[in-house]
Protein backbone atom coordinates (compact mmCIF):
# COMPACT_ATOMS: atom_id res chain seq x y z
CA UNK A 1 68.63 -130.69 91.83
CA UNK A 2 69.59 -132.76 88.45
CA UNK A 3 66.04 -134.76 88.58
CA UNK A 4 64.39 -131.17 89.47
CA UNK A 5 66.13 -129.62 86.38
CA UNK A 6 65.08 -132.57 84.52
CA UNK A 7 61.22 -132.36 85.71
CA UNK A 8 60.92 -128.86 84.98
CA UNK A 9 62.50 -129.06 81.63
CA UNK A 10 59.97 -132.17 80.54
CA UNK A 11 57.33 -130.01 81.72
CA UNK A 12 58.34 -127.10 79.88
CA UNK A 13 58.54 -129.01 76.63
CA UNK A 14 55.09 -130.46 77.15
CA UNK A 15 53.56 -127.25 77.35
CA UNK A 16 55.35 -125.27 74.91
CA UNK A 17 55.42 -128.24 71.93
CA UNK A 18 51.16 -127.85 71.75
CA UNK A 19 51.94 -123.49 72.00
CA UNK A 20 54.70 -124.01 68.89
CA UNK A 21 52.30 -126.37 67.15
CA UNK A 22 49.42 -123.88 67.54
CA UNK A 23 52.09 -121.03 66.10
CA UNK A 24 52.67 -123.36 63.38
CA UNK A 25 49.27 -124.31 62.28
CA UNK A 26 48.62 -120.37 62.64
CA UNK A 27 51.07 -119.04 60.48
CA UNK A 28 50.48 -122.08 57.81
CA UNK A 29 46.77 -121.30 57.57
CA UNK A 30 47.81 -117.44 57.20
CA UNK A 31 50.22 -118.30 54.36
CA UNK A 32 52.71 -116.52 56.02
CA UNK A 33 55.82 -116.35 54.10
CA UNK A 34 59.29 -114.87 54.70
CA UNK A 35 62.55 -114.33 52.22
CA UNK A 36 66.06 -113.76 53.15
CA UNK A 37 67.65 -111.96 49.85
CA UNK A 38 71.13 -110.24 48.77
CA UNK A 39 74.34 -109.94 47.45
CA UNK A 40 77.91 -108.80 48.05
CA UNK A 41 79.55 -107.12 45.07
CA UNK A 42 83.28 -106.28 45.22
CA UNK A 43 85.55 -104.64 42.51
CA UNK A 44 89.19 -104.35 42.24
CA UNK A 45 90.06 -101.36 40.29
CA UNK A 46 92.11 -98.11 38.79
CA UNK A 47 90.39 -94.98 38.73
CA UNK A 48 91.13 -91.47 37.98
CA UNK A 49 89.99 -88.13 36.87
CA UNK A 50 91.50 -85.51 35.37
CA UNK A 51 91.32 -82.42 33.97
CA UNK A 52 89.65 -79.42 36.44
CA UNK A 53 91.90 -77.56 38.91
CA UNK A 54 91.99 -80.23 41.44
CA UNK A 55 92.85 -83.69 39.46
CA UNK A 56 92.58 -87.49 41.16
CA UNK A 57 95.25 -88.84 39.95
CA UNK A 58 95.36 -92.40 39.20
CA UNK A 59 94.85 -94.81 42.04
CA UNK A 60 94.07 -98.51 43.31
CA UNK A 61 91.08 -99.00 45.30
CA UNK A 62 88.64 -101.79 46.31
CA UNK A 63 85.01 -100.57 45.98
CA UNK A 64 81.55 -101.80 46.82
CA UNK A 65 79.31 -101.90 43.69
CA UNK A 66 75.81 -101.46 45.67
CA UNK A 67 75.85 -104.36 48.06
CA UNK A 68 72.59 -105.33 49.80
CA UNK A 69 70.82 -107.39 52.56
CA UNK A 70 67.03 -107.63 52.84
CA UNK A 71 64.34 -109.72 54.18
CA UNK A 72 60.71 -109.77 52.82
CA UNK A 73 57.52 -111.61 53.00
CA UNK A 74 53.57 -111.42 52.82
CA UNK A 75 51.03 -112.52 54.92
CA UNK A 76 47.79 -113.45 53.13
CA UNK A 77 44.27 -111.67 53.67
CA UNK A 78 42.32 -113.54 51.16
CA UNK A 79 42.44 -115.40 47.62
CA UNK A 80 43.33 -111.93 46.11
CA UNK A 81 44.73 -109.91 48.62
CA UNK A 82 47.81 -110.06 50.76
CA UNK A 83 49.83 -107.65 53.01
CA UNK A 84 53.27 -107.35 52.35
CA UNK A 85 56.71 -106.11 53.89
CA UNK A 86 60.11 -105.59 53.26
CA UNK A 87 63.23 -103.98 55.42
CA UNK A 88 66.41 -103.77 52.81
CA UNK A 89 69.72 -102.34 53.71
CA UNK A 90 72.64 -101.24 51.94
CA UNK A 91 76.03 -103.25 52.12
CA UNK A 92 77.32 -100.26 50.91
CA UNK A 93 81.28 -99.71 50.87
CA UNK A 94 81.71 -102.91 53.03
CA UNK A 95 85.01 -102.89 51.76
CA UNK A 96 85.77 -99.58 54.15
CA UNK A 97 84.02 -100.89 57.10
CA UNK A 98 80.88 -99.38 55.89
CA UNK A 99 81.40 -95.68 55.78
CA UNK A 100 81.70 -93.94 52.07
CA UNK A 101 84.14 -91.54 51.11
CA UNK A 102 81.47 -88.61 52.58
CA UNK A 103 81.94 -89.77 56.07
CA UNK A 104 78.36 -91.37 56.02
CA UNK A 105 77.21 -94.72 56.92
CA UNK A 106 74.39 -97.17 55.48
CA UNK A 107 71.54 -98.25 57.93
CA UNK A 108 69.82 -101.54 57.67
CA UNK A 109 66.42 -98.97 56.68
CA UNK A 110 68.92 -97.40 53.88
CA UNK A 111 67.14 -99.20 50.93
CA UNK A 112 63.67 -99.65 50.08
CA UNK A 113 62.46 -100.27 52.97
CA UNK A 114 57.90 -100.69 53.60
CA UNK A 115 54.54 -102.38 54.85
CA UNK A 116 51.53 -102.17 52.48
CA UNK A 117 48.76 -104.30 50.73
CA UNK A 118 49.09 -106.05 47.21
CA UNK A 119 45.79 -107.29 45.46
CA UNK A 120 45.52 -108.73 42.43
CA UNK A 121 42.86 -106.50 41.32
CA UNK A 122 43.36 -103.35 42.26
CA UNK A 123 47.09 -103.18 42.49
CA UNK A 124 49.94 -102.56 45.23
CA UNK A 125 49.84 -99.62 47.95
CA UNK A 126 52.99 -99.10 50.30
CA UNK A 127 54.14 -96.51 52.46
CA UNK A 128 57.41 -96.20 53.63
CA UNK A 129 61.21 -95.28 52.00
CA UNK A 130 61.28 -96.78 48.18
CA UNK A 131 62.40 -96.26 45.21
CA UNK A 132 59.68 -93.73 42.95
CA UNK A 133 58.09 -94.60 39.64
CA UNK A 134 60.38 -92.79 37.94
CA UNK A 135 63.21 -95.62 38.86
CA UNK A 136 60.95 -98.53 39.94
CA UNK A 137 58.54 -98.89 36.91
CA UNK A 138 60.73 -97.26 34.33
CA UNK A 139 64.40 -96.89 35.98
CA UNK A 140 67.33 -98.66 33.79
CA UNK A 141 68.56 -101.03 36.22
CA UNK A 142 67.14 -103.97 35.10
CA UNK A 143 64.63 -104.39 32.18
CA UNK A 144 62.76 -101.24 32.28
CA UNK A 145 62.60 -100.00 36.05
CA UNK A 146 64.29 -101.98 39.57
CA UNK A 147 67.62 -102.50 40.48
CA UNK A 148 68.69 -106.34 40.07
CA UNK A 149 72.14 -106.79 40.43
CA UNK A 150 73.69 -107.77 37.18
CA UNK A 151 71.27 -110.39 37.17
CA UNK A 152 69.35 -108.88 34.14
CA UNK A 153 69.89 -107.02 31.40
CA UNK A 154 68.45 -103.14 31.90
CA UNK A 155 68.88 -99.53 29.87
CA UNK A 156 72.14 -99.23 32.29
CA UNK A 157 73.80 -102.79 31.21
CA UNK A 158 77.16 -102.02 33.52
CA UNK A 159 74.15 -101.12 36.43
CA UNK A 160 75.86 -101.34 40.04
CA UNK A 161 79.42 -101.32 38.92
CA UNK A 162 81.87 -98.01 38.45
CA UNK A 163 80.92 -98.50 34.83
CA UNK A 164 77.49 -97.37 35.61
CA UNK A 165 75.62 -94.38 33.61
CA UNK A 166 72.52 -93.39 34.98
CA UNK A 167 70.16 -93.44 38.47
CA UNK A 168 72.01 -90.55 40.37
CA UNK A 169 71.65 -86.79 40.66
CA UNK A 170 75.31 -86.64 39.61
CA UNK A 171 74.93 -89.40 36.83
CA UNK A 172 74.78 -88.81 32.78
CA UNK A 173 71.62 -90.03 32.11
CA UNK A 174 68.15 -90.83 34.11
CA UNK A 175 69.34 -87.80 36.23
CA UNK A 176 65.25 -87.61 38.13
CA UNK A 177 65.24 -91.30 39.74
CA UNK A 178 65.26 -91.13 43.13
CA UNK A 179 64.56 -93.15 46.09
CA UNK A 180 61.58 -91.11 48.54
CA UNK A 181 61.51 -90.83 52.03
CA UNK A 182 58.19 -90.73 53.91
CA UNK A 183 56.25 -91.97 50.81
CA UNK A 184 53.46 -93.85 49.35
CA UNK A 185 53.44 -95.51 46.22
CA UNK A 186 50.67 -97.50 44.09
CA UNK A 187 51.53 -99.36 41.22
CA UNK A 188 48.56 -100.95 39.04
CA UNK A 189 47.94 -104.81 38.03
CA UNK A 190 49.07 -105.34 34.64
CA UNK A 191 46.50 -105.26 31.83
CA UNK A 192 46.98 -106.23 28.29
CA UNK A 193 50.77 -105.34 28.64
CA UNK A 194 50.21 -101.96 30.56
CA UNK A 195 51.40 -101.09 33.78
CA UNK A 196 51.00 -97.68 35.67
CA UNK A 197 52.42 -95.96 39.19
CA UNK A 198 52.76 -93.31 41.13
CA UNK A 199 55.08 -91.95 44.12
CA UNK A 200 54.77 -88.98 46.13
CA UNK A 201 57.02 -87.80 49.04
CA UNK A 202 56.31 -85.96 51.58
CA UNK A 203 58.93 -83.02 52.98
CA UNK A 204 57.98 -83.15 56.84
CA UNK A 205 60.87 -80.70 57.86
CA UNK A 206 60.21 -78.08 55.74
CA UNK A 207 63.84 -76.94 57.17
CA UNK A 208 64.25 -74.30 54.66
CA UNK A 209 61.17 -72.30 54.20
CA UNK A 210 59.34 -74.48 51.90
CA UNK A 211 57.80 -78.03 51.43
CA UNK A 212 59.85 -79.95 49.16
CA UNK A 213 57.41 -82.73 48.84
CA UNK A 214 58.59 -84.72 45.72
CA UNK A 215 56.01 -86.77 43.32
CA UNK A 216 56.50 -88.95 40.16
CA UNK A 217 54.11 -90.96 37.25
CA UNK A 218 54.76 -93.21 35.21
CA UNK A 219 53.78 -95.90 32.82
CA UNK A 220 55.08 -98.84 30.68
CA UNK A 221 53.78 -101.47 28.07
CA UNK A 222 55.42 -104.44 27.09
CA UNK A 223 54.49 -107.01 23.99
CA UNK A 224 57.11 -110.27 23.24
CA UNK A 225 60.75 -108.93 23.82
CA UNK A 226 59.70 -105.22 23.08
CA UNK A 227 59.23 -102.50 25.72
CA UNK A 228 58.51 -98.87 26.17
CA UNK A 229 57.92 -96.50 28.97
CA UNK A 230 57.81 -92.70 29.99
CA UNK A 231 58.07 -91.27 33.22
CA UNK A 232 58.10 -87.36 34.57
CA UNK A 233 59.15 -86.81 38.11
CA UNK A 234 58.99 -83.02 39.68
CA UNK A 235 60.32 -81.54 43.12
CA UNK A 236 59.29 -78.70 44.78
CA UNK A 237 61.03 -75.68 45.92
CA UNK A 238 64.36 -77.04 44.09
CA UNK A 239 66.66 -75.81 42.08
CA UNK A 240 70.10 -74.68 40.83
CA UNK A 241 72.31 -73.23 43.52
CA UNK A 242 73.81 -70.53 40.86
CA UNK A 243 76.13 -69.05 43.87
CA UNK A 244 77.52 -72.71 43.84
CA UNK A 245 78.76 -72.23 40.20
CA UNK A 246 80.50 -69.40 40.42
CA UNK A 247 82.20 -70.47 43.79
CA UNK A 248 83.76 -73.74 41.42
CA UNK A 249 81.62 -76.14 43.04
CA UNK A 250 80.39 -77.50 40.05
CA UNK A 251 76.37 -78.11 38.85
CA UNK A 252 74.03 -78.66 41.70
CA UNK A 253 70.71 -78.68 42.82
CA UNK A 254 68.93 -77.89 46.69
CA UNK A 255 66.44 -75.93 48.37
CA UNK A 256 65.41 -72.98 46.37
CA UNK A 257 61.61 -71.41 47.51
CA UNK A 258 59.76 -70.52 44.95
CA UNK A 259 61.70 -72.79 42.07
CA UNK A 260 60.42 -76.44 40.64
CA UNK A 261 62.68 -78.66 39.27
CA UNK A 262 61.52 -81.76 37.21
CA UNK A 263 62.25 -84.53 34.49
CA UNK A 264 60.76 -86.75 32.04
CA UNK A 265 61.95 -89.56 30.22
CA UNK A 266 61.20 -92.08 27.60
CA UNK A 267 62.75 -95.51 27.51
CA UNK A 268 62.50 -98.39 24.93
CA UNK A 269 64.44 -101.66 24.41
CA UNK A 270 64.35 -104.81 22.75
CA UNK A 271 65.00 -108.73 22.95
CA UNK A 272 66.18 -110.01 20.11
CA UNK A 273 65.69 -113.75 19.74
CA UNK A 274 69.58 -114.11 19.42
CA UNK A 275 69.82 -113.12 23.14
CA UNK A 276 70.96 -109.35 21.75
CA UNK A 277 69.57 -107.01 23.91
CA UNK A 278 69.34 -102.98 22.71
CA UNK A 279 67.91 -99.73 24.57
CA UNK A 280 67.49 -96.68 24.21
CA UNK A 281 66.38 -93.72 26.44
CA UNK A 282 65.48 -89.69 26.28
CA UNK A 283 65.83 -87.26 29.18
CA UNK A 284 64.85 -83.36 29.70
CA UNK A 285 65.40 -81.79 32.55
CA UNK A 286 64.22 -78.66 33.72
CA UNK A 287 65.91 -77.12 36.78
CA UNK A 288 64.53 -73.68 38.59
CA UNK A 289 66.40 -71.06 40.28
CA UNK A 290 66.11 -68.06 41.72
CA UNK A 291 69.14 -65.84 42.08
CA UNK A 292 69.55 -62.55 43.85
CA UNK A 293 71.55 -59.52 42.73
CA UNK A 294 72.54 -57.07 45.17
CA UNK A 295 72.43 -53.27 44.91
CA UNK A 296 75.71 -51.85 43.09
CA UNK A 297 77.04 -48.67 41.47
CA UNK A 298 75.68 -49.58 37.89
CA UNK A 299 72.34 -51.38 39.67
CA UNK A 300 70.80 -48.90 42.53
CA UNK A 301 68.20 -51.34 44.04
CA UNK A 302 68.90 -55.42 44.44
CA UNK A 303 66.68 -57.95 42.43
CA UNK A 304 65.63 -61.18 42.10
CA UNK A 305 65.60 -63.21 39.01
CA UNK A 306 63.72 -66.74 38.96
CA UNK A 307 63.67 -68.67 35.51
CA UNK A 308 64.49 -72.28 34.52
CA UNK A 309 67.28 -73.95 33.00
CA UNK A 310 66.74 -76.91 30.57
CA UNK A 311 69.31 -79.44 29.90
CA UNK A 312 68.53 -82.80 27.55
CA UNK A 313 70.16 -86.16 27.62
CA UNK A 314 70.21 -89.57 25.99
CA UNK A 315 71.98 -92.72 25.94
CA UNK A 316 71.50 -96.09 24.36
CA UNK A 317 72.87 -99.59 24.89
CA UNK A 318 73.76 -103.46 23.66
CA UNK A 319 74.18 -106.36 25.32
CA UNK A 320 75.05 -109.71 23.51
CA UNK A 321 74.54 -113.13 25.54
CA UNK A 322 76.73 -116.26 24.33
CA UNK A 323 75.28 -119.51 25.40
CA UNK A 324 74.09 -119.16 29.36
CA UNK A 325 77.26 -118.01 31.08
CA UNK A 326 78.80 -115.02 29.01
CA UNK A 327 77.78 -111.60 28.02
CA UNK A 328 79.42 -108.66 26.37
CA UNK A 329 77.84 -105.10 27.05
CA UNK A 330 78.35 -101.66 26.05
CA UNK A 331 76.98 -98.04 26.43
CA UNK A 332 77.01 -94.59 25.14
CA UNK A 333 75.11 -91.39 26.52
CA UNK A 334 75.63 -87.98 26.39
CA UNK A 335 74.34 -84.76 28.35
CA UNK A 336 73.86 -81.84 26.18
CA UNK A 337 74.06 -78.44 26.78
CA UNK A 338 72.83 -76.09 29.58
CA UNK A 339 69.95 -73.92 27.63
CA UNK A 340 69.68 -70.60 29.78
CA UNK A 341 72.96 -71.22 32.21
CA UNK A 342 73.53 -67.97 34.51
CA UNK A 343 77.47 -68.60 34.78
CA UNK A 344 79.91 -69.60 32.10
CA UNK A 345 78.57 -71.08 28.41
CA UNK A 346 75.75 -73.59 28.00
CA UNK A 347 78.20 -75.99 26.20
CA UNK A 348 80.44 -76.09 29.53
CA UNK A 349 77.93 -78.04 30.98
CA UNK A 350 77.98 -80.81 29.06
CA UNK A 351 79.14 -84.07 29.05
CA UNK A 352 80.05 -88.00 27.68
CA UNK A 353 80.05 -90.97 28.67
CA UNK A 354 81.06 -94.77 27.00
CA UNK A 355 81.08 -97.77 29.08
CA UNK A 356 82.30 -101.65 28.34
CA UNK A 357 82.00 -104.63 29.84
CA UNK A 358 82.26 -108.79 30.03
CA UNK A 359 80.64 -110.86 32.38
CA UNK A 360 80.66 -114.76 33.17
CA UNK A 361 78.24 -116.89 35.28
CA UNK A 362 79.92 -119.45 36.98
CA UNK A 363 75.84 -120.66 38.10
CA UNK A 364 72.94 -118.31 39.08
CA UNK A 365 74.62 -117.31 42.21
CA UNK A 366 78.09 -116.27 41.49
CA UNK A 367 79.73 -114.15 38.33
CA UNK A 368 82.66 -112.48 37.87
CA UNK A 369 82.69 -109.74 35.28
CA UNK A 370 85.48 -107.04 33.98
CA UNK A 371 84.61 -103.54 33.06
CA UNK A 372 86.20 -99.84 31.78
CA UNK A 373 84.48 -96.87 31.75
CA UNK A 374 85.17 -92.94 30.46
CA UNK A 375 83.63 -89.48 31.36
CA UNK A 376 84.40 -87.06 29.73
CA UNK A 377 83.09 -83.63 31.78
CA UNK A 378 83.05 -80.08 30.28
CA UNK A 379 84.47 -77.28 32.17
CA UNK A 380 81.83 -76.97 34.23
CA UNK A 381 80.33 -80.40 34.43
CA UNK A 382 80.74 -83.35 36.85
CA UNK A 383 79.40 -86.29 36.11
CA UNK A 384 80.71 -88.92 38.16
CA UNK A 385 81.16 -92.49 38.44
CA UNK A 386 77.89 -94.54 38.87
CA UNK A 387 78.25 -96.41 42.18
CA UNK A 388 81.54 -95.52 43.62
CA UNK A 389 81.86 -92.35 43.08
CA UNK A 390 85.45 -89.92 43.24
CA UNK A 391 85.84 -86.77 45.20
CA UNK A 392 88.91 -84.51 44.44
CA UNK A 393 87.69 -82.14 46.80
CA UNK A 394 86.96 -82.19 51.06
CA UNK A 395 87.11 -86.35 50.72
CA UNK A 396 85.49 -87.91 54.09
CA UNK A 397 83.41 -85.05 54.94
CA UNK A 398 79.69 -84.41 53.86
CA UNK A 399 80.57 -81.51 51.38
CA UNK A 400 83.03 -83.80 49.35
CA UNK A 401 82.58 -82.90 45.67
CA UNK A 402 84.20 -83.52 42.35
CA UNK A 403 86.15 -80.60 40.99
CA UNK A 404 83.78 -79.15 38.05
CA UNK A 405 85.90 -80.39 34.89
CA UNK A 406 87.51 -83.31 36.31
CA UNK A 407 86.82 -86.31 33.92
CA UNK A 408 86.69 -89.76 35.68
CA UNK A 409 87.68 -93.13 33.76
CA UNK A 410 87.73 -96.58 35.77
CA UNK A 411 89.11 -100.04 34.41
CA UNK A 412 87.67 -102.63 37.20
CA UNK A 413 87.35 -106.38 37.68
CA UNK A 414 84.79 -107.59 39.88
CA UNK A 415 82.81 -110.57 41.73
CA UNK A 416 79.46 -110.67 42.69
CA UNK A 417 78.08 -113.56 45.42
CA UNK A 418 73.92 -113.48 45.18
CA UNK A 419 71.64 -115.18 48.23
C-alpha cells in the first residue's frame, strides 16, 4: 500500500508540475497581477452629546475608525489596455464583533467593490458598487477625492477618525458623496492637469413608486502643489421627510415622488513647500419635498405643496508636517441655515463643527495619532460624528437616530496598522 501511495503520488506530481508550469507561463504572459490591501484602525475614546431632549451622556467606548480589507488586480489586454477588479470590504466596528450600533453588519462586497476596463487613452469604465465622482474625484478624504486612511493629507485632515467632518448624509460638510449601488462609472485619462468623471446609479427596486436612480459629474485640475475641483451630484425622487421634523426625528432625507434633491461643491487646497497643507471647500444643497395637508375646519379640501429647501455649507482646513513622522491638523466648517424650512426657524437647522488632531508615524505602516472634536447642533440639527457615529435614540435597531439638538464632542486616541 505505502509503495502504491508512493507511485501514485510521483505520478501525480509529474503530471501536474508541466499543468502548474503551463498556469504559470499563462498568467506571466497575461501580466496578471493581484494585491492584497488594508488596514485596521482602532480608537480609544470619550464621547458625548448633549443638549436635545434625549442627551448621551459621557461615556468610554472602543470604536472602529473605517477599517478595511480588499484584494485587487488587472489582467492585461494590450500595451494600453487592461481589465481590472477589485472586491473591498469593510472592517467596520471590528471592535463589536462586526455589527454597528444600528444592528447591521458589513459584508466583504460592503466597499467599493467592481470589474471593468482601464486604458490609457480613453480612460477607466467599471460597473459595480463604488464610490461616485462626487467623493472619488473630488471627495475630501485624501487630496482631492478617495478615501486613504490617514495616509494623506485631504479637505477632511481627521478623515476616518470620530474627528471626521464631512462624506456622510448626516455629516457637516460634503453632505452629497455617496457610495452607488448597481453603478457605472468612467473617469477620463489626465490631460494637461485635468481630470473628469461621471457616476450614475441605477434604482432597480423602485420600492416606493419611483426610480431613485442617482447620478454625479465632476472635474478637477491640478498644477505643482495647487488643486481645485467642483462636483454636483442629484437624486431622484428624494427629499425631506417634513412629517419626520415635526415628529422630533431630526433633518432627514428618503423617498419622496415627484421631489429632486442635489448638491454641488467646490474644493481647493494647497501644498506649501514647508509641508503646510490648507483647503478649503463650498457646499449648496438643495433638498425637495412634497408635503400633504389634510382637509380641516379652516382648510375645506387637502393639498399638496412641493418646493425645495436650500441649505449652504463650508469648511476649511491646515495641516502642518514636522520632519517625516509628525503632523498637527485642524478643521473648521459650518452648516448654515435652512432657507425655506416647513417646521421650526431656518437658523435651527444649523450647525458647527472644529476638529484637532496629532499624528506620529512610527514607519509607513503603523501611526498612532490623538484627536478631539466638537459639534455644536442647533435645535433642530444633527450632525453627527464622522465615522462612529452616536445614537441617543432606539440604539441597536435600524431606526437609531440622534436626538435633533444633541451636540456630540469626542476626545480619542488611536492606532492604525496598514497592509
Amino acid at each position: 500500500m505505502k509503495a502504491m501511495l508512493l507511485a501514485g503520488a510521483s505520478v501525480f506530481s509529474c503530471i501536474c508540475a508541466p499543468a502548474f508550469a503551463d498556469v504559470s507561463q499563462a498568467m506571466k504572459d497575461l501580466d496578471i497581477q493581484t494585491t492584497i490591501y488594508g488596514f485596521l484602525n482602532g480608537q480609544v475614546e470619550s464621547v458625548q452629546a448633549e443638549g436635545g431632549v434625549t442627551p448621551y451622556s459621557s461615556r468610554g467606548r472602543v470604536s472602529d475608525g473605517n477599517s478595511r480589507l480588499g484584494f485587487s488586480g488587472s489582467i492585461g489586454i494590450n500595451q494600453y489596455a487592461r481589465g481590472i477588479w477589485q472586491l473591498e470590504g469593510g472592517l467596520n466596528n471590528f471592535e463589536n464583533g462586526g455589527v454597528n450600533d444600528q444592528g447591521s453588519s458589513a459584508t466583504l462586497e460592503s466597499r467599493n467593490t467592481f470589474v471593468g476596463i482601464d486604458d490609457t487613452r480613453f480612460g477607466r469604465f467599471i460597473a459595480g458598487n463604488n464610490d461616485s465622482a462626487y467623493r472619488s474625484l473630488v471627495g475630501s478624504g485624501g487630496e482631492l477625492g478617495g478615501n486613504l486612511g490617514l495616509t494623506a493629507h485631504g479637505l477632511d485632515v481627521l478623515n476616518n477618525t470620530s474627528a471626521q467632518m464631512t462624506g456622510n448624509a448626516n455629516s457637516i460638510f460634503s453632505r452629497g458623496e455617496a457610495r452607488y449601488k448597481n453603478s457605472v462609472h468612467y473617469t477620463t485619462p489626465v490631460w494637461a492637469g485635468f481630470q473628469a468623471a461621471a457616476s450614475y446609479g441605477f434604482d432597480e427596486n423602485e420600492s416606493s413608486g419611483g426610480n431613485r436612480g442617482r447620478y454625479s459629474l465632476a472635474a478637477k485640475y491640478g498644477i505643482g502643489g495647487f488643486e481645485i475641483g467642483a462636483g454636483y451630484d442629484r437624486q431622484a425622487n428624494t427629499g425631506v421627510l417634513t412629517d419626520n421634523l415635526s415628529a422630533g426625528y431630526g433633518f432627514q432625507t428618503g423617498a419622496v415622488n415627484n421631489a429632486d434633491t442635489y448638491f454641488y461643491k467646490v474644493v481647493a487646497s494647497y501644498k506649501f513647500p514647508t509641508k503646510t497643507y490648507v483647503g478649503v471647500g463650498y457646499e449648496v444643497a438643495n433638498y425637495g419635498y412634497s408635503q400633504f395637508t389634510p382637509a380641516s375646519g379652516t382648510n375645506l379640501y387637502p393639498s399638496t405643496t412641493v418646493g425645495k429647501m436650500k441649505q449652504n455649507g463650508w469648511m476649511i482646513s491646515a495641516a502642518q508636517d514636522i520632519g517625516e513622522n509628525i503632523s498637527f491638523m485642524a478643521g473648521y466648517a459650518k452648516l448654515g441655515k435652512l432657507d425655506d424650512a416647513t417646521f421650526a426657524n431656518p437658523e435651527d437647522y444649523e450647525a458647527t463643527q472644529w476638529s484637532v488632531g496629532a499624528m506620529y508615524k512610527f514607519n509607513d505602516y503603523l501611526s498612532t495619532y490623538v484627536y478631539y472634536t466638537d459639534i455644536n447642533n442647533k435645535s433642530q440639527q444633527s450632525v453627527n460624528l464622522g465615522q462612529a457615529p452616536i445614537y441617543s435614540n432606539n440604539s441597536g435597531t435600524s431606526s437609531a437616530f440622534l436626538a435633533p439638538g444633541d451636540s456630540p464632542r469626542a476626545f480619542g486616541i488611536g492606532l492604525i496598522a496598514h497592509f
